[in-house]
C-alpha atoms as a PDB file:
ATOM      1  CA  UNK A   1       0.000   0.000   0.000  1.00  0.00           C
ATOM      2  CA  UNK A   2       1.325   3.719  -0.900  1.00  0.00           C
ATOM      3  CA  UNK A   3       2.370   5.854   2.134  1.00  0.00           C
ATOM      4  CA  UNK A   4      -0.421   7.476   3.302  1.00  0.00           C
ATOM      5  CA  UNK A   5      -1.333  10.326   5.602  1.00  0.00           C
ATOM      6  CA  UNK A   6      -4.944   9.996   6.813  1.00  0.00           C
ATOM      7  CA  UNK A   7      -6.670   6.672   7.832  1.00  0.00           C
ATOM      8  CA  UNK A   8     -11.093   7.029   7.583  1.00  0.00           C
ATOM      9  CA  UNK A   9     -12.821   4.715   9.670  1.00  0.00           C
ATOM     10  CA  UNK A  10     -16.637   3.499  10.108  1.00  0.00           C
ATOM     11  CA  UNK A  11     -17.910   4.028  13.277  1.00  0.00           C
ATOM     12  CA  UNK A  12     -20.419   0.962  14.559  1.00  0.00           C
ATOM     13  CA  UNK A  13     -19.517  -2.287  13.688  1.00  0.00           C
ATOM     14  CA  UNK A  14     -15.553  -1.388  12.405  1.00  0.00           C
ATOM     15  CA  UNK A  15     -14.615   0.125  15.950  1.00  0.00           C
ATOM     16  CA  UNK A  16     -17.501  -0.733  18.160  1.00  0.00           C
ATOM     17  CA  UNK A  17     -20.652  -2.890  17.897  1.00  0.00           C
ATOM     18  CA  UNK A  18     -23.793  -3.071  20.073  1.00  0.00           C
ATOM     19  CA  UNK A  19     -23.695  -5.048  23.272  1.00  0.00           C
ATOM     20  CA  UNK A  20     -25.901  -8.468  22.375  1.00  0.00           C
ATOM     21  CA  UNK A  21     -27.984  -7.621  19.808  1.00  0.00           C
ATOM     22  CA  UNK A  22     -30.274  -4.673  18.572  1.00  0.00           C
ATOM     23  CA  UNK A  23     -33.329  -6.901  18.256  1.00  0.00           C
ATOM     24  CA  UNK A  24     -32.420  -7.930  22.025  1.00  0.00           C
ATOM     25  CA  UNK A  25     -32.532  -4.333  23.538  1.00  0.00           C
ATOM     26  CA  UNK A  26     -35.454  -3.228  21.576  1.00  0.00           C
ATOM     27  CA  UNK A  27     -37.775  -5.933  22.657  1.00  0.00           C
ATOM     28  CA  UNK A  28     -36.141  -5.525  26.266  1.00  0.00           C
ATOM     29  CA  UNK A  29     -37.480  -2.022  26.298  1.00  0.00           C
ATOM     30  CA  UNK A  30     -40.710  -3.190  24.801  1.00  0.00           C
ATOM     31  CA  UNK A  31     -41.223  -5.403  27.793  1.00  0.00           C
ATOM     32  CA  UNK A  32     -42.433  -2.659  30.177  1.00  0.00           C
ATOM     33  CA  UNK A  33     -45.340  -1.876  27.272  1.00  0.00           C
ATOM     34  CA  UNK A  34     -46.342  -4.926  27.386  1.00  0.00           C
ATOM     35  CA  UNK A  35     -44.632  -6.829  24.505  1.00  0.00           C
ATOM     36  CA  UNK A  36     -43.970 -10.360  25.708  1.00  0.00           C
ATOM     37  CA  UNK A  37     -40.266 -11.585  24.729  1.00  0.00           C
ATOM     38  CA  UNK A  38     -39.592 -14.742  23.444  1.00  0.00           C
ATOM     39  CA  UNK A  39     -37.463 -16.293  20.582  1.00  0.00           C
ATOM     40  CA  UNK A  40     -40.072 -15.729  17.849  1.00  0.00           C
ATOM     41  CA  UNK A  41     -40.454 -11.385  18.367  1.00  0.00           C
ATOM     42  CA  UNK A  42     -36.436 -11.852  18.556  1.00  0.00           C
ATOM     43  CA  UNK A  43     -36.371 -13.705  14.849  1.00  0.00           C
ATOM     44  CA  UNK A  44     -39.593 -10.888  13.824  1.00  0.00           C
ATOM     45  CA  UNK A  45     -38.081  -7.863  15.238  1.00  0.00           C
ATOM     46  CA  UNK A  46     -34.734  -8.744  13.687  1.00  0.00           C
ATOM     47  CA  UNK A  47     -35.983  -9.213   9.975  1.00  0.00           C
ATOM     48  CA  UNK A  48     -38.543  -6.275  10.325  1.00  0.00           C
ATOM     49  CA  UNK A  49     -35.531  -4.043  10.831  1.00  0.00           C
ATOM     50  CA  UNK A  50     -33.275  -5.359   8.399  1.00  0.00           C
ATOM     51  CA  UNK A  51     -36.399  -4.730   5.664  1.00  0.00           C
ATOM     52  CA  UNK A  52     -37.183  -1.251   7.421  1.00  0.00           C
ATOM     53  CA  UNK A  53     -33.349  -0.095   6.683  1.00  0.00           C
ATOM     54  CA  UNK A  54     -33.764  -1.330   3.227  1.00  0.00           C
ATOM     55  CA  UNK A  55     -37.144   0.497   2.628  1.00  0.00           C
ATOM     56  CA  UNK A  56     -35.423   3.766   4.199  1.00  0.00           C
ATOM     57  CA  UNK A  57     -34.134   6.676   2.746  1.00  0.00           C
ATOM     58  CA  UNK A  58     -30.874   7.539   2.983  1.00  0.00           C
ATOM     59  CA  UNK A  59     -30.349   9.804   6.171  1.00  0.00           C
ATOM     60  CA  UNK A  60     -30.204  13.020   4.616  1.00  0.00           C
ATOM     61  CA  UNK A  61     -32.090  16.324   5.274  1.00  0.00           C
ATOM     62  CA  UNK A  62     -31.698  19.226   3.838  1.00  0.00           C
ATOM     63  CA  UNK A  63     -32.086  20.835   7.640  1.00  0.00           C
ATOM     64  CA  UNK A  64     -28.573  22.697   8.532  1.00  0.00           C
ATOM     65  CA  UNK A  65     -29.292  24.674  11.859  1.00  0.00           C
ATOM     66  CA  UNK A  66     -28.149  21.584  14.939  1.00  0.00           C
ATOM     67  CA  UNK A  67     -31.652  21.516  16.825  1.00  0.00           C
ATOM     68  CA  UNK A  68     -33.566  20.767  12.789  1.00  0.00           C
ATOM     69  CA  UNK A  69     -30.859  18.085  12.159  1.00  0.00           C
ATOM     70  CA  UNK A  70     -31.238  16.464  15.551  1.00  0.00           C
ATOM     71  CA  UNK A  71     -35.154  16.628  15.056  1.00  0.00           C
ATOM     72  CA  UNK A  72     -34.668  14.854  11.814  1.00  0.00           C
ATOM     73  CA  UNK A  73     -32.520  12.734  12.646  1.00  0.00           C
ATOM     74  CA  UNK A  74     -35.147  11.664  15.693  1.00  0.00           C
ATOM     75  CA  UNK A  75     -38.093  11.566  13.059  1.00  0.00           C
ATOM     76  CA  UNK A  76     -35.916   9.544  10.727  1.00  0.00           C
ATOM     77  CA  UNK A  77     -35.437   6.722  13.278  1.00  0.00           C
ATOM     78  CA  UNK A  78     -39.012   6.968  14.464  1.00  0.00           C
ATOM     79  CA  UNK A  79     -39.894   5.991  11.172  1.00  0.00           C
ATOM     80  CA  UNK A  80     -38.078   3.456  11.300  1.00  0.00           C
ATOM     81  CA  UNK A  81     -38.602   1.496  14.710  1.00  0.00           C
ATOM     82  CA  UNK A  82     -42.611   2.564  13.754  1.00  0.00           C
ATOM     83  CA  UNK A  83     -42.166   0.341  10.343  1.00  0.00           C
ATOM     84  CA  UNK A  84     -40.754  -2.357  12.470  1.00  0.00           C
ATOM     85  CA  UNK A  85     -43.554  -2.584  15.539  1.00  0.00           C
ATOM     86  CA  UNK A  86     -46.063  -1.883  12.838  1.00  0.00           C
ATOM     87  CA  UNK A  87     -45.266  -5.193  11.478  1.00  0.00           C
ATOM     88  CA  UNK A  88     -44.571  -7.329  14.006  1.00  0.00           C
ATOM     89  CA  UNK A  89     -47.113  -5.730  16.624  1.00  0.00           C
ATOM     90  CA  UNK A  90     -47.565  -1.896  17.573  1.00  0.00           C
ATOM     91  CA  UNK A  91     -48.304  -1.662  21.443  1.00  0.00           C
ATOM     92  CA  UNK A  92     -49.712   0.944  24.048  1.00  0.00           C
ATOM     93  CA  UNK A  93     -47.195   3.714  24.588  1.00  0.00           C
ATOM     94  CA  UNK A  94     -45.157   3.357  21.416  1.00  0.00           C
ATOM     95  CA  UNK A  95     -44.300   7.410  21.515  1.00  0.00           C
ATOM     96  CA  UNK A  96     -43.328   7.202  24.968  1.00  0.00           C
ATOM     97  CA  UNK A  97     -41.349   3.346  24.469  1.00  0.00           C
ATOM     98  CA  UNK A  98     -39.473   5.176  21.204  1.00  0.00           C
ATOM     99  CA  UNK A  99     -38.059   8.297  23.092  1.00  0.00           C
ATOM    100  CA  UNK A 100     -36.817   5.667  25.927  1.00  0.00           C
ATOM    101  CA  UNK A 101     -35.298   3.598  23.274  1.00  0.00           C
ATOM    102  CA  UNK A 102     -33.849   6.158  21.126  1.00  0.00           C
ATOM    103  CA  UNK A 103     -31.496   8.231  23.809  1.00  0.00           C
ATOM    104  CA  UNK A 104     -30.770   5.130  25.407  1.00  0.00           C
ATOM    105  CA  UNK A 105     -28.223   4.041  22.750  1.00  0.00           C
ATOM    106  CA  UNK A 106     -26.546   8.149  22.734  1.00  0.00           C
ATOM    107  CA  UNK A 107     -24.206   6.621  25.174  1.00  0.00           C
ATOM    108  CA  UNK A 108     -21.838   4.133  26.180  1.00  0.00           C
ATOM    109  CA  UNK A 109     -24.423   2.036  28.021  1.00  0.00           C
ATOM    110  CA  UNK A 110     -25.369  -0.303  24.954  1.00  0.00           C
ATOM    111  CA  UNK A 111     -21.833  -0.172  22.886  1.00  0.00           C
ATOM    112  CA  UNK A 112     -18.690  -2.079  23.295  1.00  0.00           C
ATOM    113  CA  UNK A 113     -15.243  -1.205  21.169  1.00  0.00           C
ATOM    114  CA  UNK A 114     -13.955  -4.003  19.706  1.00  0.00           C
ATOM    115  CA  UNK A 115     -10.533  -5.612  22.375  1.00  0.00           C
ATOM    116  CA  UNK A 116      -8.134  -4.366  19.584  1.00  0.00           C
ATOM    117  CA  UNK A 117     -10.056  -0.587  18.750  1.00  0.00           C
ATOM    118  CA  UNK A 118      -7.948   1.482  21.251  1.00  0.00           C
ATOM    119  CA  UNK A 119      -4.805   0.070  20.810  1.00  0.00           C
ATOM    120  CA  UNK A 120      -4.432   0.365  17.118  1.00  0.00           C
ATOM    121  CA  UNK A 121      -6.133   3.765  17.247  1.00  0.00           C
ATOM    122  CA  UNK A 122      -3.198   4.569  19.907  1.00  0.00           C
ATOM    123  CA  UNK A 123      -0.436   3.022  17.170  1.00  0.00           C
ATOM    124  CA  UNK A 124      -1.898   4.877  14.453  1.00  0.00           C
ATOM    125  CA  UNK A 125      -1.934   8.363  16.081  1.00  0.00           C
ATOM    126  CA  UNK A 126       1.586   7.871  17.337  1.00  0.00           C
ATOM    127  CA  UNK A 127       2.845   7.007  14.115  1.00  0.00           C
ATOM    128  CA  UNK A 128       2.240  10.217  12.409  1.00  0.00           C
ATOM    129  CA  UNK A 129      -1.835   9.288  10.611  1.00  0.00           C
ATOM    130  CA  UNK A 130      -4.344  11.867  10.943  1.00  0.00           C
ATOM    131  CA  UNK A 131      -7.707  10.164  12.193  1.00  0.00           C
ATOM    132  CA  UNK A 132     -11.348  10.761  11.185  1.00  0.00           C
ATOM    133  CA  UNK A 133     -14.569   8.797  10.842  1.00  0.00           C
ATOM    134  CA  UNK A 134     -16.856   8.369   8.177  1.00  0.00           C
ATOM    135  CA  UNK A 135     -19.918   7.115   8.919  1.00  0.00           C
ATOM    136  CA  UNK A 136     -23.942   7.280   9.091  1.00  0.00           C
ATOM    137  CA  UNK A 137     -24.617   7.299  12.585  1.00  0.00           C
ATOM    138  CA  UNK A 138     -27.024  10.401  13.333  1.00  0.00           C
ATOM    139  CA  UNK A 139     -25.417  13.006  15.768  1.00  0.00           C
ATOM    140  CA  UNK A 140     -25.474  10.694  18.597  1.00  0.00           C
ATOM    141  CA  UNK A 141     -22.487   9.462  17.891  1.00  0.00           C
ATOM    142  CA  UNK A 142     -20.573  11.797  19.587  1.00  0.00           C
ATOM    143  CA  UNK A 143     -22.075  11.074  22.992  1.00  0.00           C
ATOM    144  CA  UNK A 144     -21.114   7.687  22.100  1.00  0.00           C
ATOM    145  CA  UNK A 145     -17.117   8.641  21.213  1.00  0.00           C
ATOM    146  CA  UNK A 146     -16.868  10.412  23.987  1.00  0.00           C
ATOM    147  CA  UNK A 147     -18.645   7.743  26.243  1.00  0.00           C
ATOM    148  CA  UNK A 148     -16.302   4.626  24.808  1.00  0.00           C
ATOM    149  CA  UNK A 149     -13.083   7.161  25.854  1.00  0.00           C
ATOM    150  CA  UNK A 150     -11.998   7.373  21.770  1.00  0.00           C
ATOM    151  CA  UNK A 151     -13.326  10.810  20.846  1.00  0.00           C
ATOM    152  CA  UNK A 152     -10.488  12.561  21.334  1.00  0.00           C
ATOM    153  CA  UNK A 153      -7.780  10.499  19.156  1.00  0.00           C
ATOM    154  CA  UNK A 154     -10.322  11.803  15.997  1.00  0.00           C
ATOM    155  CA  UNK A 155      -9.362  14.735  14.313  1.00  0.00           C
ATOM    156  CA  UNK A 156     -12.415  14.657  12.081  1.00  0.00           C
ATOM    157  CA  UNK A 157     -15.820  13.594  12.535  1.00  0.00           C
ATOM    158  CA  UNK A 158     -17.790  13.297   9.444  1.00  0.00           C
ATOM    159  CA  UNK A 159     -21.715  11.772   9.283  1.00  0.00           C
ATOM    160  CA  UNK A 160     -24.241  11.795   6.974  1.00  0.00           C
ATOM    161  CA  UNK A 161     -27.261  14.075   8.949  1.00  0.00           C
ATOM    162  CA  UNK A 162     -24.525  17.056   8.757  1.00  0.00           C
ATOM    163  CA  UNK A 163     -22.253  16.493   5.430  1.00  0.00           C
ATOM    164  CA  UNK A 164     -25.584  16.058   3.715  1.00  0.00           C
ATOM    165  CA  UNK A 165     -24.607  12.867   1.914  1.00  0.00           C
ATOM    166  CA  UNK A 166     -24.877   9.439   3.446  1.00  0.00           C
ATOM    167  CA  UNK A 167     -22.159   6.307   2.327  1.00  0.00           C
ATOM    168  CA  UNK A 168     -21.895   4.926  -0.143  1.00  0.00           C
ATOM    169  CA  UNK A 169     -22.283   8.607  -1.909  1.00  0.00           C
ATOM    170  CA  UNK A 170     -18.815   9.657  -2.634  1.00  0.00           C
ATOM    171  CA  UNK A 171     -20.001  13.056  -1.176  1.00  0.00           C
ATOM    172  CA  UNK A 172     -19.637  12.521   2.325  1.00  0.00           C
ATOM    173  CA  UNK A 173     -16.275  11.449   1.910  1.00  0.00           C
ATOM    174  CA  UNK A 174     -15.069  13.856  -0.670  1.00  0.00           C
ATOM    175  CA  UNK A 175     -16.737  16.474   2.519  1.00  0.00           C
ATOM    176  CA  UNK A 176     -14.665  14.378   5.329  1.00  0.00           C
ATOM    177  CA  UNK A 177     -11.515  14.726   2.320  1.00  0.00           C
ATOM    178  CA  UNK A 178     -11.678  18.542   2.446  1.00  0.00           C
ATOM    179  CA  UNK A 179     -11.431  18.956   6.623  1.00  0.00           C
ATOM    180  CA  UNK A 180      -8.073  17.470   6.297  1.00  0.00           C
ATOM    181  CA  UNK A 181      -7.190  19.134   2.771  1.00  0.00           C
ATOM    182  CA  UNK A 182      -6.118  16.313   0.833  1.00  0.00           C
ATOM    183  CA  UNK A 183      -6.483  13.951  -2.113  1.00  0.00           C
ATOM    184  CA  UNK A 184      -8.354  10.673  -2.073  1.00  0.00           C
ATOM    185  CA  UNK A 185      -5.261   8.776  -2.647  1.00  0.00           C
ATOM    186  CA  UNK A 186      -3.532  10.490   0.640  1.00  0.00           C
ATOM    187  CA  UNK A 187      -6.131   8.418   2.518  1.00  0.00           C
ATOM    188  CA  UNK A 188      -7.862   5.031   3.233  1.00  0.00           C
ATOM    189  CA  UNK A 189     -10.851   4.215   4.382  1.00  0.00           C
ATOM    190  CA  UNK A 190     -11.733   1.023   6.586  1.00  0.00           C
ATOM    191  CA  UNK A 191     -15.430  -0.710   7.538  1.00  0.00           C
ATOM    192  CA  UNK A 192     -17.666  -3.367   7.341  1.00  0.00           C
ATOM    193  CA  UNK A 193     -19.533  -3.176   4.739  1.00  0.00           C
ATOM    194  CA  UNK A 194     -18.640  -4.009   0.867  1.00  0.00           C
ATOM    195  CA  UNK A 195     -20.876  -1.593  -0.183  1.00  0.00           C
ATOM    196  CA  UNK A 196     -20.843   1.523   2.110  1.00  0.00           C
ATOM    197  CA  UNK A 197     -17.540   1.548   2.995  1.00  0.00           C
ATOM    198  CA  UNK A 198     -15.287  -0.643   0.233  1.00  0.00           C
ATOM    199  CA  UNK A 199     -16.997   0.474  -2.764  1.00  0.00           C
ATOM    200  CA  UNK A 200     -18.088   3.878  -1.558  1.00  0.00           C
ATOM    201  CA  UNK A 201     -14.743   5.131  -0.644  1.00  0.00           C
ATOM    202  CA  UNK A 202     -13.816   4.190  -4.072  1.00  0.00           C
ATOM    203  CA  UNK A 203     -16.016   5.627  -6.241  1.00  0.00           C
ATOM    204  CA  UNK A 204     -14.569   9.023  -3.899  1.00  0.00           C
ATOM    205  CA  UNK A 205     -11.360   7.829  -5.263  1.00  0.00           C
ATOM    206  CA  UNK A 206      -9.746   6.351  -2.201  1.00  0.00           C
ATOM    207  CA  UNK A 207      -8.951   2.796  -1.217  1.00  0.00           C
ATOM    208  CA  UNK A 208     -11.672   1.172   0.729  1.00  0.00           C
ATOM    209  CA  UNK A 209     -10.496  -1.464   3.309  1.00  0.00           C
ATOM    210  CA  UNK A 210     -12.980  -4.089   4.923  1.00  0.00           C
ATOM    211  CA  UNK A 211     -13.022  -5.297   8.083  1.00  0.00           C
ATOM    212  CA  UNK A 212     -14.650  -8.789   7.832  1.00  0.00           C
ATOM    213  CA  UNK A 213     -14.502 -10.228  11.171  1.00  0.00           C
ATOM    214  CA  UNK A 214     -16.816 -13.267  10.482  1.00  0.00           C
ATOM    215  CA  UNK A 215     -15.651 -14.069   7.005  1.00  0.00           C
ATOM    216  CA  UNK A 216     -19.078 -13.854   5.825  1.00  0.00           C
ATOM    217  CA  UNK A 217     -18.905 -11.007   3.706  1.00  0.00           C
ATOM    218  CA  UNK A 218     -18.831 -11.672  -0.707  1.00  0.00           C
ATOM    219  CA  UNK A 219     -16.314  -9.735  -2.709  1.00  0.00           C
ATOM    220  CA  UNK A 220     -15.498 -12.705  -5.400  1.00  0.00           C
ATOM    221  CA  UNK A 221     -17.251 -10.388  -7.744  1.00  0.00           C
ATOM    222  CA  UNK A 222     -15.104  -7.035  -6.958  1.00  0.00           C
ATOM    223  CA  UNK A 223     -12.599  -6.157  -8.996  1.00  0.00           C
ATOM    224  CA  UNK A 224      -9.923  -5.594  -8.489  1.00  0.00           C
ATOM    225  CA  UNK A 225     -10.639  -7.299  -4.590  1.00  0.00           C
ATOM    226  CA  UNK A 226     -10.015  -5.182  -1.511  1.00  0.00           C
ATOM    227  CA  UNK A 227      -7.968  -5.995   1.336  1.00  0.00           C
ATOM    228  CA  UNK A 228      -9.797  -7.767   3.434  1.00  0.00           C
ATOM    229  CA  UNK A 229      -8.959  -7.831   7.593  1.00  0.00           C
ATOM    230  CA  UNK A 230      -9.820 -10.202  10.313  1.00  0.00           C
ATOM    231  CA  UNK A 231      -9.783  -7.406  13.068  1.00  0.00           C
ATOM    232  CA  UNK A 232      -8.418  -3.838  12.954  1.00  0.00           C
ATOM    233  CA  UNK A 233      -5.026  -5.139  13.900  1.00  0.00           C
ATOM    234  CA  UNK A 234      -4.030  -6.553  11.034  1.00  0.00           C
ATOM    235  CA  UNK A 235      -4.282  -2.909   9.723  1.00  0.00           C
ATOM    236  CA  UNK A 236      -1.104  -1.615  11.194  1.00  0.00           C
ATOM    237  CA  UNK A 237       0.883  -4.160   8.814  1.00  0.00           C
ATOM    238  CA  UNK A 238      -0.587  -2.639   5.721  1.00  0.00           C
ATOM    239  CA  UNK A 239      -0.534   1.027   6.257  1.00  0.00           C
ATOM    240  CA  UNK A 240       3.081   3.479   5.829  1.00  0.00           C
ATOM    241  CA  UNK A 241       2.701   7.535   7.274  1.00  0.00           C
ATOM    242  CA  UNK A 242       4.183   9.830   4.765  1.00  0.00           C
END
């Protein structure tokens, strides 16, 4: 890999995931309302969202003063928890249930970091890389850096509800490109997903790196193929400061 000066990361699921699962903690919350828990509103709740994020729009709003943003951004994910309980069962006290549920996960309480995320992050920074973080997590995410202890080895943070672009657009990372004044190929860009992160950062002219910690993930049909990691530690073999 060419030397490089500024290494882009994803934010959930490259440098921290949720604690058990998201189906889990929503249905958890949905106990006190009344919503009885058992394997089969796990399996329902699960699919529902994975259909609801794939019905969604792209979290974009054309909102630029912080309190508009932050009430789209709320409206946006009321949307779609609503699409999900819609379809597997809407309940007493859904407005009430959805503002518990939503500012529960603006902290620390329901995120881990990956064992390896603060280390490498360390390595990087005292190597000479610039740091930012492309990704498109609504404005809670910086309750959530801050929470995990990592905000402050970030130079940049860049997300969708405020760049105005959500991956894979190559917007949002030609806007996180311009905070640190430099060309795509002066940076990398690493996540989980093939096509958010890998082939997003590319059509922005960078080199997109995925982190594939399951080996589940397809690229036999990318060419050429990325470089594929394990775990974020294997990245410090494969990336040279200027």
């Amino acid at each position: 890999m060419s030397r490089i000066q500024v290494v882009f990361f994803d934010a959930a699921g490259t440098l921290f995931h949720v604690k058990g699962s998201v189906s889990e903690i929503y249905v958890r919350h949905a106990a006190k309302y009344g919503v009885k828990v058992s394997p089969a509103i796990l399996a329902a709740v699960s699919a529902a969202f994975k259909r609801a994020f794939h019905e969604a729009p792209p979290p974009v709003f054309s909102a630029v003063e912080p309190d508009e943003i932050k009430r789209c951004e709320r409206l946006w994910w009321f949307d779609i928890v609503h699409n999900v309980f819609y379809r597997v069962g809407m309940f007493d006290g859904f407005d009430e249930y959805f503002e518990e549920v939503f500012h529960a996960f603006e902290g620390p309480v329901y995120w881990n970091l990956y064992p390896e995320t603060l280390s490498v992050l360390k390595q990087l920074k005292e190597h000479g890389f610039e740091l930012g973080i492309v990704s498109n997590f609504d404005s809670r995410l910086f309750g959530v850096l801050r929470g995990l202890g990592i905000a402050e080895l970030f130079d940049t943070v860049t997300i969708s509800s405020l760049a105005q672009a959500a991956k894979p657009a190559p917007r949002i990372f030609q806007v996180a490109l311009e905070k640190h004044a430099i060309d795509p190929e002066d940076a990398v860009h690493i996540g989980d997903s093939v096509r958010d992160d890998v082939l997003g950062a590319r059509r922005a002219g960078l080199q997109g790196i995925l982190v594939d910690r399951e080996g589940t993930e397809d690229i036999a049909h990318m060419t050429p193929p990325p470089l594929v990691l394990p775990h974020l530690e294997e990245l410090l073999r494969h990336v040279h400061p200027l």
